[in-house]
PDB file of N, CA and C in Angstrom:
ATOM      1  N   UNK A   1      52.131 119.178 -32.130  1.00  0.00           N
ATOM      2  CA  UNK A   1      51.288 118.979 -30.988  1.00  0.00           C
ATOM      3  C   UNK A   1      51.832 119.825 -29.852  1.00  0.00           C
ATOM      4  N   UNK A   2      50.605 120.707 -28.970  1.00  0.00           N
ATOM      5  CA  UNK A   2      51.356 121.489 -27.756  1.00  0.00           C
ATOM      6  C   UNK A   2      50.542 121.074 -26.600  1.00  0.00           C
ATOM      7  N   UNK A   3      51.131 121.069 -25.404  1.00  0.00           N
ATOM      8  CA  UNK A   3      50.275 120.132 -24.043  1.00  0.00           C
ATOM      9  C   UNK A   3      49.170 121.420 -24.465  1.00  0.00           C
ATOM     10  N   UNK A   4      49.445 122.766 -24.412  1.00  0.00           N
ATOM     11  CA  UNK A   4      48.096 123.374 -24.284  1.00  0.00           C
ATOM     12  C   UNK A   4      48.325 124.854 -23.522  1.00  0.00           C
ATOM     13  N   UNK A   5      49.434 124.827 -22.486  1.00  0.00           N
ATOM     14  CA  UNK A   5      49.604 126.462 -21.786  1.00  0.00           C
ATOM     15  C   UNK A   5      50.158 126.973 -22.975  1.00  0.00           C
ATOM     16  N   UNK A   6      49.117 127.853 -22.161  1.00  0.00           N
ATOM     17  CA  UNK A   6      49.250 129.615 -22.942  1.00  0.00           C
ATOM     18  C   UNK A   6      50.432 129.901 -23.608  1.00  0.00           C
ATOM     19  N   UNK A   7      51.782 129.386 -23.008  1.00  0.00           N
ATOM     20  CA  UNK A   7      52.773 130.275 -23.631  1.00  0.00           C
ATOM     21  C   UNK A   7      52.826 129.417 -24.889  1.00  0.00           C
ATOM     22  N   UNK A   8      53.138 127.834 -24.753  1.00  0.00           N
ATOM     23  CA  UNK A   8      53.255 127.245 -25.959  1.00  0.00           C
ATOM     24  C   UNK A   8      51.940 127.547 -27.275  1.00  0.00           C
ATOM     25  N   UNK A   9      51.280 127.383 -26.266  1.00  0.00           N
ATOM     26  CA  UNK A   9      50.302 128.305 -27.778  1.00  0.00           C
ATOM     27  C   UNK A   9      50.056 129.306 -28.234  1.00  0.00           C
ATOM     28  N   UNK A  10      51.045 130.984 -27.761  1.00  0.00           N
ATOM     29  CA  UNK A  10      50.959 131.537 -28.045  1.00  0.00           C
ATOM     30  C   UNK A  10      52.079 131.319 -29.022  1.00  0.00           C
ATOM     31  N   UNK A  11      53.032 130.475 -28.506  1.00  0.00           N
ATOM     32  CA  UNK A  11      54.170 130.569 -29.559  1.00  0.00           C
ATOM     33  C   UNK A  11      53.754 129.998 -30.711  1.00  0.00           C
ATOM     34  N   UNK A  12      53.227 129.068 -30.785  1.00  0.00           N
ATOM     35  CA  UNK A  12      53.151 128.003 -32.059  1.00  0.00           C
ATOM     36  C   UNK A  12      51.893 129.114 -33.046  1.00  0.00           C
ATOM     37  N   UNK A  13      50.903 130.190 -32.716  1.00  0.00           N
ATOM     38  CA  UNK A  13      50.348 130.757 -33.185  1.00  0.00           C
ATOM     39  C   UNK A  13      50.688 132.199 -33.772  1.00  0.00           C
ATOM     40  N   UNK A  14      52.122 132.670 -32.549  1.00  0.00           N
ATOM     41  CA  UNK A  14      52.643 133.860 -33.494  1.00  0.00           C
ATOM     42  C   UNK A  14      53.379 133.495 -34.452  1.00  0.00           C
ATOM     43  N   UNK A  15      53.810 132.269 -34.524  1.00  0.00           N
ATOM     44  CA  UNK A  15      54.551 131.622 -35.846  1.00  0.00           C
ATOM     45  C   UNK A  15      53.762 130.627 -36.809  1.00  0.00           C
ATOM     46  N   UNK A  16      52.218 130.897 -37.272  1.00  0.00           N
ATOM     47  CA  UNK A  16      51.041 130.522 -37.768  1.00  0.00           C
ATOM     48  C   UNK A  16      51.311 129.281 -38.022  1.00  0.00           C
ATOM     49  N   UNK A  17      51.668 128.265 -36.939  1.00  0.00           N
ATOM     50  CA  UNK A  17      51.201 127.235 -37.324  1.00  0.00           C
ATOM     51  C   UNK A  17      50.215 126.133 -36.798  1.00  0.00           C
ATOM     52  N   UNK A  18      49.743 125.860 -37.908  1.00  0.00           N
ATOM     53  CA  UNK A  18      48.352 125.090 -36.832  1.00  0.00           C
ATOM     54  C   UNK A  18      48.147 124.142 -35.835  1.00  0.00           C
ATOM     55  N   UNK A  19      48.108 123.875 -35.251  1.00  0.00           N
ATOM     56  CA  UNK A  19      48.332 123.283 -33.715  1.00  0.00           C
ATOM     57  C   UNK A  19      47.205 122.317 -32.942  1.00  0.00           C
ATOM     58  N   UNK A  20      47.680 121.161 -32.871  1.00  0.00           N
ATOM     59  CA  UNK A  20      46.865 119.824 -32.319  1.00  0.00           C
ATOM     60  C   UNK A  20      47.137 120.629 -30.396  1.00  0.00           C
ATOM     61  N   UNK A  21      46.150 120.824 -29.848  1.00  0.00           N
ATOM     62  CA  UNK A  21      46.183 121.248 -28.432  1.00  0.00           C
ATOM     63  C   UNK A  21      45.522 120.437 -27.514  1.00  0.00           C
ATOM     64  N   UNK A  22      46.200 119.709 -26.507  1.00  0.00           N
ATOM     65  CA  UNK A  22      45.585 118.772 -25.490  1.00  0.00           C
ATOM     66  C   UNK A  22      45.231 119.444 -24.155  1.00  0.00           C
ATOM     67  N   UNK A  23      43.841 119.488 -24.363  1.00  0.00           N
ATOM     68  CA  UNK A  23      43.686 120.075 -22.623  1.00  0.00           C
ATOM     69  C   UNK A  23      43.213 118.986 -21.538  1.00  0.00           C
ATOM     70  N   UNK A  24      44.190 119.235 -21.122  1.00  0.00           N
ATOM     71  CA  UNK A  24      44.487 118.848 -19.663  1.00  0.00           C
ATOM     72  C   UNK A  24      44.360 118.827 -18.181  1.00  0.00           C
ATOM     73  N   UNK A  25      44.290 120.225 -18.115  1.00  0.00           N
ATOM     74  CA  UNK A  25      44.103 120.897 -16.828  1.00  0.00           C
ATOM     75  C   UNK A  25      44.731 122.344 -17.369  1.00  0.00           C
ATOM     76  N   UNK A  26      44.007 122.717 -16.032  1.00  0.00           N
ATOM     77  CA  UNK A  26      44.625 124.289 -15.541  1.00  0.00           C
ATOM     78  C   UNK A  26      43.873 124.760 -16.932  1.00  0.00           C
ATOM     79  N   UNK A  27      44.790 126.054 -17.660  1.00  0.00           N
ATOM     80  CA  UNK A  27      44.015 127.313 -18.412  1.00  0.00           C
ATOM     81  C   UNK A  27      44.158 126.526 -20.178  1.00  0.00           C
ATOM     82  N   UNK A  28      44.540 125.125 -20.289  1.00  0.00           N
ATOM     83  CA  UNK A  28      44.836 123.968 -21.138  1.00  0.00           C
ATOM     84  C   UNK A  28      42.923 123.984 -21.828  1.00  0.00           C
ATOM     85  N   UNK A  29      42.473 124.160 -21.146  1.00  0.00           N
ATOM     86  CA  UNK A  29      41.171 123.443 -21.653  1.00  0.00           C
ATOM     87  C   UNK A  29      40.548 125.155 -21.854  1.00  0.00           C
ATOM     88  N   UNK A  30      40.938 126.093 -21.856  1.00  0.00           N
ATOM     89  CA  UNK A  30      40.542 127.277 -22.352  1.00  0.00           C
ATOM     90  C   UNK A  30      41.374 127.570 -23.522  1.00  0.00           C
ATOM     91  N   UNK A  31      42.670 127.552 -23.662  1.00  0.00           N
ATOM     92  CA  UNK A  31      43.565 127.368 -24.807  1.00  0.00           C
ATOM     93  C   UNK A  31      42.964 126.484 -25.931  1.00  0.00           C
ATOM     94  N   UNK A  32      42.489 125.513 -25.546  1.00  0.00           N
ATOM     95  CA  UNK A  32      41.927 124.121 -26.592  1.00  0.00           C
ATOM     96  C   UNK A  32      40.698 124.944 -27.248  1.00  0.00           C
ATOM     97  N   UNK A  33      40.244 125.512 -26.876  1.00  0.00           N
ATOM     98  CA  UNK A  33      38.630 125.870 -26.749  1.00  0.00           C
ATOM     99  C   UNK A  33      38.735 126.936 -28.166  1.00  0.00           C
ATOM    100  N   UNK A  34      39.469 128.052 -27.564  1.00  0.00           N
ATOM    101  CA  UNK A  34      40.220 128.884 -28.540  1.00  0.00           C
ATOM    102  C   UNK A  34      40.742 128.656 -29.739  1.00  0.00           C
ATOM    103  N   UNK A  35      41.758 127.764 -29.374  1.00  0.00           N
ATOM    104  CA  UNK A  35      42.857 127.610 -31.132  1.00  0.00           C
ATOM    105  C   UNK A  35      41.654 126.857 -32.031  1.00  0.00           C
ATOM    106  N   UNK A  36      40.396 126.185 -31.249  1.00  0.00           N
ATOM    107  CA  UNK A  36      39.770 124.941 -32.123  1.00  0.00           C
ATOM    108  C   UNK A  36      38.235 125.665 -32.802  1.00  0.00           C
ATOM    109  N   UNK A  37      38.009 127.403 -31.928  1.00  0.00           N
ATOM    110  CA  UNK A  37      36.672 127.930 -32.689  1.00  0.00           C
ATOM    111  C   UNK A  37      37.866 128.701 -33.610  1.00  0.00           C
ATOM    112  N   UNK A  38      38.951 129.244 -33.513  1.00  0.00           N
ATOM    113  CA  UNK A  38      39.395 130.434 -34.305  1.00  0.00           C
ATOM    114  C   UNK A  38      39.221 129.256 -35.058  1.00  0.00           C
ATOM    115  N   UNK A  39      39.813 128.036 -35.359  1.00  0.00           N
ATOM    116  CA  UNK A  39      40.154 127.501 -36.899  1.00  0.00           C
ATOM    117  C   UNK A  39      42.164 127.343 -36.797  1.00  0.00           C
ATOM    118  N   UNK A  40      42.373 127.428 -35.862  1.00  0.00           N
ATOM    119  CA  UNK A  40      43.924 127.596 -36.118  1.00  0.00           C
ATOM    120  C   UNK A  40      44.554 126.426 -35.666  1.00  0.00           C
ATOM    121  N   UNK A  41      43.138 125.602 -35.376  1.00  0.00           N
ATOM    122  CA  UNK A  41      44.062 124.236 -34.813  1.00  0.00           C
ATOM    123  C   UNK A  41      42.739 123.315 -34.512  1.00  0.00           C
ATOM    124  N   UNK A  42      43.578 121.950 -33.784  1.00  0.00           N
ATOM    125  CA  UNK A  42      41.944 121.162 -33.110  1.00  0.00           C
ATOM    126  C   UNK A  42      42.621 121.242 -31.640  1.00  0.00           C
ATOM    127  N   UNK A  43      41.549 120.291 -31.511  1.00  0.00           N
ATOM    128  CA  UNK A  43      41.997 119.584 -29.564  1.00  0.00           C
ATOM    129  C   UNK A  43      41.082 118.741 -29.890  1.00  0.00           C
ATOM    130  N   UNK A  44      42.021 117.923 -29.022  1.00  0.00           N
ATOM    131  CA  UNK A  44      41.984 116.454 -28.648  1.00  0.00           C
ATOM    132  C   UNK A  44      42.343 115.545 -27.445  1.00  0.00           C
ATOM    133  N   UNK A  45      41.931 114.747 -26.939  1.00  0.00           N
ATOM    134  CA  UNK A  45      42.416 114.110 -25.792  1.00  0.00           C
ATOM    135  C   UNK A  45      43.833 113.275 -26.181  1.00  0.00           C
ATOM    136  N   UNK A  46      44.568 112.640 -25.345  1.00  0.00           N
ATOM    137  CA  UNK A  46      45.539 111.773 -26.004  1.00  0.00           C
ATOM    138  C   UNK A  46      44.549 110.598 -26.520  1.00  0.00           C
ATOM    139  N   UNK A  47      43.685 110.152 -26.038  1.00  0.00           N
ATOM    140  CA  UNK A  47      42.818 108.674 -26.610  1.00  0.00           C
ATOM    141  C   UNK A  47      42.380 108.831 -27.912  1.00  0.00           C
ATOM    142  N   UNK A  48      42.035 110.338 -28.338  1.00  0.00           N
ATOM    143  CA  UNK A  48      41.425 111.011 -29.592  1.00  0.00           C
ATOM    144  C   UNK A  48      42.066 110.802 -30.807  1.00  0.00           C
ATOM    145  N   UNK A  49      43.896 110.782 -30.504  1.00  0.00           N
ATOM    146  CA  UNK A  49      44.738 110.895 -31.355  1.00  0.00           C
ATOM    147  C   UNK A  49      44.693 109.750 -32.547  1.00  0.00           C
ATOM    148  N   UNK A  50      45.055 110.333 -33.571  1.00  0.00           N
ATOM    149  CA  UNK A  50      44.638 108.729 -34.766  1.00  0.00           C
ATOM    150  C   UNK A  50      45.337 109.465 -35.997  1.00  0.00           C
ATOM    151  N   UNK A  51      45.950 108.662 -36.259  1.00  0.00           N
ATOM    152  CA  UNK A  51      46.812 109.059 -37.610  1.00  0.00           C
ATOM    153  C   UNK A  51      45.646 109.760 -38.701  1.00  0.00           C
ATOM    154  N   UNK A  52      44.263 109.831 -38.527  1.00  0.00           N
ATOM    155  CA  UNK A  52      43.724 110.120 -39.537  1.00  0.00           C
ATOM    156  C   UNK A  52      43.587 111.786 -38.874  1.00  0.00           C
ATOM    157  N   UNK A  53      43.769 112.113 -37.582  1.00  0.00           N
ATOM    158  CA  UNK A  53      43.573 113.298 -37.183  1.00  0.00           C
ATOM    159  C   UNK A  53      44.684 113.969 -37.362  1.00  0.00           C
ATOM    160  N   UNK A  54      46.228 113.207 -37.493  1.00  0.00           N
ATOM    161  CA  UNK A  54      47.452 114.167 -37.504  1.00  0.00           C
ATOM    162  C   UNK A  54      47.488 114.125 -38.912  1.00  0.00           C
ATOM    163  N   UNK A  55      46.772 113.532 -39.947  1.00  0.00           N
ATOM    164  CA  UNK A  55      46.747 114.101 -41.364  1.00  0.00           C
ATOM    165  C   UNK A  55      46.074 114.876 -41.288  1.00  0.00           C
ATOM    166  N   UNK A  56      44.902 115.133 -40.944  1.00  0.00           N
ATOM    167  CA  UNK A  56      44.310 116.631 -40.669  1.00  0.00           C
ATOM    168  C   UNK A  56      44.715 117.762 -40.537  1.00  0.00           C
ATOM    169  N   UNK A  57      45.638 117.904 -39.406  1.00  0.00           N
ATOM    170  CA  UNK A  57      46.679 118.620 -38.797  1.00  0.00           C
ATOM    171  C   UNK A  57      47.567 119.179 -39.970  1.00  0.00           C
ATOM    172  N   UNK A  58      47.964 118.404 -40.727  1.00  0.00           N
ATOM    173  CA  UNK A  58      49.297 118.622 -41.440  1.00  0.00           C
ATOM    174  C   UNK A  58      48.802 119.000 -42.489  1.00  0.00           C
ATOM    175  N   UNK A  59      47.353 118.460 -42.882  1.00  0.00           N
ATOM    176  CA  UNK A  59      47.342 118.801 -44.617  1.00  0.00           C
ATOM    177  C   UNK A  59      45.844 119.724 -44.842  1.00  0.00           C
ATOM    178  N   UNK A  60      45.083 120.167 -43.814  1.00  0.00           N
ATOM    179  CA  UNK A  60      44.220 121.077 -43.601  1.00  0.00           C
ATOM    180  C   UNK A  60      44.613 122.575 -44.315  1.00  0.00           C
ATOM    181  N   UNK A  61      44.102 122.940 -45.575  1.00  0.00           N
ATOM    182  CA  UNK A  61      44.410 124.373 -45.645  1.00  0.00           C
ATOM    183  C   UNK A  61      43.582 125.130 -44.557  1.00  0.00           C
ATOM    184  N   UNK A  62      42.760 125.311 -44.675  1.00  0.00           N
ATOM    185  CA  UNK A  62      41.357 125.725 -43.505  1.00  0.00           C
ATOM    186  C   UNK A  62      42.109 126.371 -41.923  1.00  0.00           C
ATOM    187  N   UNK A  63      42.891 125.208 -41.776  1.00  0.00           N
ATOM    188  CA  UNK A  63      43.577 125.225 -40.516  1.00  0.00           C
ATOM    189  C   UNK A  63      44.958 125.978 -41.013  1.00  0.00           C
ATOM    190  N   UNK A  64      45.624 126.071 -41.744  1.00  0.00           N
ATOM    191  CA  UNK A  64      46.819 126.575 -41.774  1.00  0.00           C
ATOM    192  C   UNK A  64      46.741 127.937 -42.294  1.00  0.00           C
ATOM    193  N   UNK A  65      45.215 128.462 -43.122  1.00  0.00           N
ATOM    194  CA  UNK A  65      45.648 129.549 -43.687  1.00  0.00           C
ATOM    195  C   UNK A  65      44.871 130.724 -41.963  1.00  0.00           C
ATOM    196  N   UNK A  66      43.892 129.559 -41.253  1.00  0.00           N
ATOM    197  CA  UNK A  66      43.382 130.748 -39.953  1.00  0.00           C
ATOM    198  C   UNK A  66      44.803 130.634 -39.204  1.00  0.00           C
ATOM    199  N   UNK A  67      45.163 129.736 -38.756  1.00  0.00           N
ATOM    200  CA  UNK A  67      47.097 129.971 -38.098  1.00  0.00           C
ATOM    201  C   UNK A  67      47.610 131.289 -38.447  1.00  0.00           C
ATOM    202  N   UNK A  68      47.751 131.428 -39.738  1.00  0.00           N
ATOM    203  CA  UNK A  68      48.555 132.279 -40.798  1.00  0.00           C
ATOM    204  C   UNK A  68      48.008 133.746 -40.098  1.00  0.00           C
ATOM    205  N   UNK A  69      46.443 133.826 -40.103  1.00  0.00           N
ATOM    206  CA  UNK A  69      45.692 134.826 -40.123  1.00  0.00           C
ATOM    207  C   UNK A  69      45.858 135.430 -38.421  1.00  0.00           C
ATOM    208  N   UNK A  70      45.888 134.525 -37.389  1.00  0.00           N
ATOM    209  CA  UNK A  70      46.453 134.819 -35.841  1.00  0.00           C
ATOM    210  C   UNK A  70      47.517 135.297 -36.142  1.00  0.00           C
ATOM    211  N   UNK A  71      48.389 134.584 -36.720  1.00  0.00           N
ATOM    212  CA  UNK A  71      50.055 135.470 -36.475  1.00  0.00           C
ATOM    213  C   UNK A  71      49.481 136.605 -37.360  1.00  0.00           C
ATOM    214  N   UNK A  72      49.671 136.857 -38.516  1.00  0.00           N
ATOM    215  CA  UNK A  72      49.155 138.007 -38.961  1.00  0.00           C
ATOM    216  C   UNK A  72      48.508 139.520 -37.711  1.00  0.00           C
ATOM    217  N   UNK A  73      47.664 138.635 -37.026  1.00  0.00           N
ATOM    218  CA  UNK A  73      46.832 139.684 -35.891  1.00  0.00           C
ATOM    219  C   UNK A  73      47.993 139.727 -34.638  1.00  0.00           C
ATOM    220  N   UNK A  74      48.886 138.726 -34.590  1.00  0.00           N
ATOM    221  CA  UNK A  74      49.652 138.887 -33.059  1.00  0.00           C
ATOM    222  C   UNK A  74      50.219 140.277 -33.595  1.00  0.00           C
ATOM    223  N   UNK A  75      50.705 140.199 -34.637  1.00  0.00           N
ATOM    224  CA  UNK A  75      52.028 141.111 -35.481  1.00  0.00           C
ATOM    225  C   UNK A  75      51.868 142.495 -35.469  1.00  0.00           C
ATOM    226  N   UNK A  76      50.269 142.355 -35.551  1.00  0.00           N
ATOM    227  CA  UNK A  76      49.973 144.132 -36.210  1.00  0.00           C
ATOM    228  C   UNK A  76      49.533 144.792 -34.318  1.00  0.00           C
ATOM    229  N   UNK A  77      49.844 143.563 -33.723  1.00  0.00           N
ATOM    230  CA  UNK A  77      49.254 144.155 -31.946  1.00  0.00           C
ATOM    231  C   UNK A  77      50.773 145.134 -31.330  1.00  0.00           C
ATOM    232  N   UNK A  78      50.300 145.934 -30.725  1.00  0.00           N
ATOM    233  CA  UNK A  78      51.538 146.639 -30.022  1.00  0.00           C
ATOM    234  C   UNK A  78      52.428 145.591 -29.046  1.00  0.00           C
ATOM    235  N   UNK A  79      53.172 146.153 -29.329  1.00  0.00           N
ATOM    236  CA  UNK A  79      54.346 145.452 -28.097  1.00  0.00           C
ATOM    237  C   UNK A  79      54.186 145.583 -26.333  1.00  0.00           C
ATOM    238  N   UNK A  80      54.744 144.287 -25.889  1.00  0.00           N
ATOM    239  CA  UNK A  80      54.245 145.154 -24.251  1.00  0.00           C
ATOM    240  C   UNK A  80      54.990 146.065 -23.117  1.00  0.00           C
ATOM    241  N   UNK A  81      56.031 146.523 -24.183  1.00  0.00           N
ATOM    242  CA  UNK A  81      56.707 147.621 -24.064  1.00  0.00           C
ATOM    243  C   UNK A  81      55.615 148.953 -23.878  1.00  0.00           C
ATOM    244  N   UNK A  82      55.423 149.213 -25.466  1.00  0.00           N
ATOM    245  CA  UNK A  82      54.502 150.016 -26.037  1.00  0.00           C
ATOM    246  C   UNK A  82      53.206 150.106 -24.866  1.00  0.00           C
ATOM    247  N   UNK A  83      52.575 149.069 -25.127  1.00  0.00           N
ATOM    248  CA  UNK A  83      51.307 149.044 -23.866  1.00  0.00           C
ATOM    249  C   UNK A  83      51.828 149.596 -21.962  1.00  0.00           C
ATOM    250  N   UNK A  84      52.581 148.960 -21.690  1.00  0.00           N
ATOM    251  CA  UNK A  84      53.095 149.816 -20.828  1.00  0.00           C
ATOM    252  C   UNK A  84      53.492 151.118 -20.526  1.00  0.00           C
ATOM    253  N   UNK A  85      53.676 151.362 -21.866  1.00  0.00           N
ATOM    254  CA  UNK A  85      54.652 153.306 -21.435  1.00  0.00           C
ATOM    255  C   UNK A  85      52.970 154.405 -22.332  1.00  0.00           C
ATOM    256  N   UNK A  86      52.088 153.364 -22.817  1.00  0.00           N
ATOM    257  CA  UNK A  86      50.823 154.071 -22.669  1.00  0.00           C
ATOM    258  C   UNK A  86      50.028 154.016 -21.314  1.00  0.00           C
ATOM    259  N   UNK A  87      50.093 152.730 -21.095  1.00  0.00           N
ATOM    260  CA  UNK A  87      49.424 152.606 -19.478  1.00  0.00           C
ATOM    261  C   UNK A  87      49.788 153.448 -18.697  1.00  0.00           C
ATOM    262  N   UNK A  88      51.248 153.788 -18.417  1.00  0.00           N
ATOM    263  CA  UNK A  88      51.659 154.490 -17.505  1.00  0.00           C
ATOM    264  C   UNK A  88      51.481 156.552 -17.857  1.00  0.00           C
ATOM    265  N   UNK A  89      51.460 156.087 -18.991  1.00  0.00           N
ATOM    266  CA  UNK A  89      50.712 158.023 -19.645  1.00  0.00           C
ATOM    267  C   UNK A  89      49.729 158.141 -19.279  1.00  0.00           C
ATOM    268  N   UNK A  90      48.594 157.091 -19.064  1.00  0.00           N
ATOM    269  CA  UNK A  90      47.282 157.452 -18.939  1.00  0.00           C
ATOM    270  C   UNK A  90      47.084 157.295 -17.390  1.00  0.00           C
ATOM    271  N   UNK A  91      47.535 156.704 -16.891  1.00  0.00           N
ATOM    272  CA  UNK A  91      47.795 156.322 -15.111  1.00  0.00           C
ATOM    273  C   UNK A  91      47.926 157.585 -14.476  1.00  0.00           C
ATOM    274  N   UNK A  92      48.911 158.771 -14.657  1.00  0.00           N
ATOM    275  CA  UNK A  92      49.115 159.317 -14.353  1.00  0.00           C
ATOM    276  C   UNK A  92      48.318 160.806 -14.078  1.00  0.00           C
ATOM    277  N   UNK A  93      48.087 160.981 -12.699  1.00  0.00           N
ATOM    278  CA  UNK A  93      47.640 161.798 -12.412  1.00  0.00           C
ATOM    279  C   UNK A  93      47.872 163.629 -13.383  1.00  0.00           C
ATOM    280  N   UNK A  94      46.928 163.882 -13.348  1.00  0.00           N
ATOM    281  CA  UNK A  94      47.039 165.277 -14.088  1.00  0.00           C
ATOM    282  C   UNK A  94      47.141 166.367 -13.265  1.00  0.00           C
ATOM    283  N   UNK A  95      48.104 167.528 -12.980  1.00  0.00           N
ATOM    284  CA  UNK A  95      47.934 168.330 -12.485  1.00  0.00           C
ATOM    285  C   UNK A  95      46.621 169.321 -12.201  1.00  0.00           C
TER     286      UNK A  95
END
């Protein structure tokens, strides 16, 4: 289970695993929205929660093999190293 910011769900998705996401507030309820159309997870309120949903969670192939398939896509993305020292090639004025 992740409260829902961005960073925790980026983490729990570059390491494909599928992810119960509670939105809450703030960018939580855009995160939820996301992990629950890709397939890489649900969302739920805390009232939602029910042992029949964290078997879901755990024993969902559906859900674990789209997880799999995000990290897969984080992996093959450039670094933001990389994106930077292109940004800054193309930024640059041309004589």
């Amino acid at each position: 289970m992740v409260p829902g910011g961005s960073s925790t769900v980026l983490g729990a998705l570059d390491a494909g695993i599928p992810q119960l996401v509670l939105p809450d507030g703030s960018d939580r309820f855009i995160a939820a929205a996301a992990v629950h159309q890709r397939g890489a997870g649900l969302s739920a309120t805390v009232e939602e929660i029910t042992p029949a949903l964290l078997h879901r969670l755990l024993t969902d192939d559906a859900l674990t093999r789209a997880a799999r398939e995000v990290s897969t896509e984080i992996a093959a993305m450039p670094s933001p190293t990389a994106v930077a020292e292109y940004l800054t090639t193309v930024a640059r004025p041309t004589p």
